[in-house]
N, C-alpha and C. Protein backbone atom coordinates (compact mmCIF):
# COMPACT_ATOMS: atom_id res chain seq x y z
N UNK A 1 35.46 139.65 67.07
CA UNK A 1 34.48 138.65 66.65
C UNK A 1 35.19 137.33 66.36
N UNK A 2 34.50 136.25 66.78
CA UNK A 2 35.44 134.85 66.54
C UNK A 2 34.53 134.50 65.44
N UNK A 3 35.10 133.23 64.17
CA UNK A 3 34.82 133.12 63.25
C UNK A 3 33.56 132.18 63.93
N UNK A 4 32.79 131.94 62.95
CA UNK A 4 31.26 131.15 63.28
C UNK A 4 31.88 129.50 62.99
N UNK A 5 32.66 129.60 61.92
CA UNK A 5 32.98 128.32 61.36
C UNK A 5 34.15 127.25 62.43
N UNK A 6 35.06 128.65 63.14
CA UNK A 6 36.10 128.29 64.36
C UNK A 6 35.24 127.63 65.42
N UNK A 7 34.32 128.37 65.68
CA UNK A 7 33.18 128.06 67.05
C UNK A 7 32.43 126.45 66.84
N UNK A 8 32.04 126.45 65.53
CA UNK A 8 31.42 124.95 65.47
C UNK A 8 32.16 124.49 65.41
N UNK A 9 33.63 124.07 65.61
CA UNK A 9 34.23 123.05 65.92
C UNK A 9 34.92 123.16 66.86
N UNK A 10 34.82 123.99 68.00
CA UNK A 10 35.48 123.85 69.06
C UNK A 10 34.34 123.50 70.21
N UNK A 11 34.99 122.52 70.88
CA UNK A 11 34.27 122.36 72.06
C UNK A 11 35.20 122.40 73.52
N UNK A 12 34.79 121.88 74.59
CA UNK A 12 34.83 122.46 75.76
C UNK A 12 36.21 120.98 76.23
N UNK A 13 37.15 121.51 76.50
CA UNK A 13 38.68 120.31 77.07
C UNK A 13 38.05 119.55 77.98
N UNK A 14 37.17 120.56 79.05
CA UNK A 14 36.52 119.25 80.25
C UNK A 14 35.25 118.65 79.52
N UNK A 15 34.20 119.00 79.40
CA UNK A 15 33.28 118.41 79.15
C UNK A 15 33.01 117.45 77.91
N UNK A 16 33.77 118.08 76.67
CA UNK A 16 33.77 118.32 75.59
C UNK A 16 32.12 118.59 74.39
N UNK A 17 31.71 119.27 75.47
CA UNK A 17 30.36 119.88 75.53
C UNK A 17 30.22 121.24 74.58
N UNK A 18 29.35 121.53 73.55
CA UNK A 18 29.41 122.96 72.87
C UNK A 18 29.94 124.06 73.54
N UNK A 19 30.61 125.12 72.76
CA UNK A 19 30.83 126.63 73.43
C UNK A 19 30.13 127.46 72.74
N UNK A 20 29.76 128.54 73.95
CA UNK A 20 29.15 129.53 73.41
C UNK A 20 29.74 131.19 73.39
N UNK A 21 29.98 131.81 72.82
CA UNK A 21 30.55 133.21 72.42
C UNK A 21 30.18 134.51 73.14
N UNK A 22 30.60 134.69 73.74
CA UNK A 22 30.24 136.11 74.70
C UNK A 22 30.84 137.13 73.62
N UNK A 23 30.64 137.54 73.04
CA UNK A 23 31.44 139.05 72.64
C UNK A 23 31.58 140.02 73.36
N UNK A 24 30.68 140.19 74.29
CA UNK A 24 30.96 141.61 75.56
C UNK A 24 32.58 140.81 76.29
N UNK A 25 32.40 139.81 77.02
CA UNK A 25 33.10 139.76 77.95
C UNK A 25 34.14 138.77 77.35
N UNK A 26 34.18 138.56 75.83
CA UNK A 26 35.13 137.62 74.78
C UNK A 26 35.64 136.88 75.29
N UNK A 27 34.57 135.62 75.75
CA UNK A 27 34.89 134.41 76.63
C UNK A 27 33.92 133.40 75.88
N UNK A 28 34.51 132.01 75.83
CA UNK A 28 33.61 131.22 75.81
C UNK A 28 33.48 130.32 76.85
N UNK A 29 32.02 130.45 76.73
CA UNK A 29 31.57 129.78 77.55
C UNK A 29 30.57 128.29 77.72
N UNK A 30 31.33 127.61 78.92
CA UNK A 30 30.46 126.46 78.61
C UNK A 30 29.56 125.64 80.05
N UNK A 31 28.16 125.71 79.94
CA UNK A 31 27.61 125.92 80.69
C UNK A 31 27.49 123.46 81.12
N UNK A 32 27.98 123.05 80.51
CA UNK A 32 27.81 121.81 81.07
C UNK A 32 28.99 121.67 82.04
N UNK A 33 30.15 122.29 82.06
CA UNK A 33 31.50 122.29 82.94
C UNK A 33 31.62 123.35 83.87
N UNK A 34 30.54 124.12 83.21
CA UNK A 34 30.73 125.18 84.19
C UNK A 34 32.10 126.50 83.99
N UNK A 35 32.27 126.25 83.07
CA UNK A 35 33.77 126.96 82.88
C UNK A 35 33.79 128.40 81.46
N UNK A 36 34.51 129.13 81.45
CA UNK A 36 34.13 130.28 80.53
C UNK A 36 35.95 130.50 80.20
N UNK A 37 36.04 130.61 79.01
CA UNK A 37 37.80 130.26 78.42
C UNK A 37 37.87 131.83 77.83
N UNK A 38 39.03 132.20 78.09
CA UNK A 38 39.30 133.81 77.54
C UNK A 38 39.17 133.53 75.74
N UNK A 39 39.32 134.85 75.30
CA UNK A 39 39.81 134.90 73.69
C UNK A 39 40.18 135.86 73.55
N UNK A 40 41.88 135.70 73.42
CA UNK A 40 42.65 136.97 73.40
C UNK A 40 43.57 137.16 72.30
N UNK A 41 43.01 138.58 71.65
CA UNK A 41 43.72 138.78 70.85
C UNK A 41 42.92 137.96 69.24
N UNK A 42 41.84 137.35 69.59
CA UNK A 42 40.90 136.71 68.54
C UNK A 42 41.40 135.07 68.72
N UNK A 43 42.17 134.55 69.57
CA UNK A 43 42.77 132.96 69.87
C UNK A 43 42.49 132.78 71.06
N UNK A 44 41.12 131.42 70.95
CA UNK A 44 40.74 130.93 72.28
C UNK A 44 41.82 130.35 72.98
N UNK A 45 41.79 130.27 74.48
CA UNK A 45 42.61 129.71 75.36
C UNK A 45 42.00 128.41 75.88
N UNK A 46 42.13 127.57 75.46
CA UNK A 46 41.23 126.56 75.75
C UNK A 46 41.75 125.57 77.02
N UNK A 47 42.82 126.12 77.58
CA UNK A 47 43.27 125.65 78.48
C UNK A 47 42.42 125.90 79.92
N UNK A 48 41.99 124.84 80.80
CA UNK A 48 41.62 124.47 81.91
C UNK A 48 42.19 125.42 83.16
N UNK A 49 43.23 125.27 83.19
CA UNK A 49 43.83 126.33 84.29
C UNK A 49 43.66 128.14 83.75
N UNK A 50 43.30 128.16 82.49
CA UNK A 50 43.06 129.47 82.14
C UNK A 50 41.46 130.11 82.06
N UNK A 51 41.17 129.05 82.45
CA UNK A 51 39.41 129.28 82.61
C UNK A 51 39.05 129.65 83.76
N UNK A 52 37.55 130.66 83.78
CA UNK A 52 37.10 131.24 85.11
C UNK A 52 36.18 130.07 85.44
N UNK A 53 35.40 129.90 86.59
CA UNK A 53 34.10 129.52 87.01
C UNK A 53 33.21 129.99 86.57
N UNK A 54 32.34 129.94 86.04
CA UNK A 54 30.89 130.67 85.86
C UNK A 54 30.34 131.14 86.96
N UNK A 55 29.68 131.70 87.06
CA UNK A 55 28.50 132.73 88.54
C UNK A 55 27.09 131.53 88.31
N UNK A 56 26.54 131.33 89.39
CA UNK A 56 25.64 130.77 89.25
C UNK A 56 24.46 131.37 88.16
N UNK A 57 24.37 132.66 88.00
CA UNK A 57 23.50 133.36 87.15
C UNK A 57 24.19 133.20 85.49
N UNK A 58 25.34 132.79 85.28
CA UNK A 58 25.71 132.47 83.74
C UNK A 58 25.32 131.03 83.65
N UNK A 59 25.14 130.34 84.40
CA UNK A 59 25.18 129.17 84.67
C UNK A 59 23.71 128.70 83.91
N UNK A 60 22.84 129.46 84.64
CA UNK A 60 21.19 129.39 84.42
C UNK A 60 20.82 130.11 83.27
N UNK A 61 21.61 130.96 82.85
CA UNK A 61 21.38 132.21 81.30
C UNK A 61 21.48 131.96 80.69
């Protein structure tokens, strides 16, 4: 679980657009860049080259 208080102040390196918290797949994700950042080990990776693409269906969800 990532802290609630960590999450409101992190935002997105490209967009710098809100993130949002997957707990299944412990990614955040950010749907204005299009991009979803690991969290490993409970420490986001907020790095750009460490981010997936979104699927067009996370995109729209």
């Amino acid at each position: 679980m990532l802290d609630k208080k960590l999450l409101s102040i992190l935002v997105c390196p490209v967009s710098k657009a809100p993130l949002e918290y997957n707990e299944a797949s412990e990614e955040l994700f950010c749907k204005a860049s299009g991009l979803a950042y690991p969290v490993r080990d409970g420490i986001p990776v907020m790095l750009e080259e460490e981010a997936r693409q979104l699927t067009a269906d996370e995109k729209l969800g």
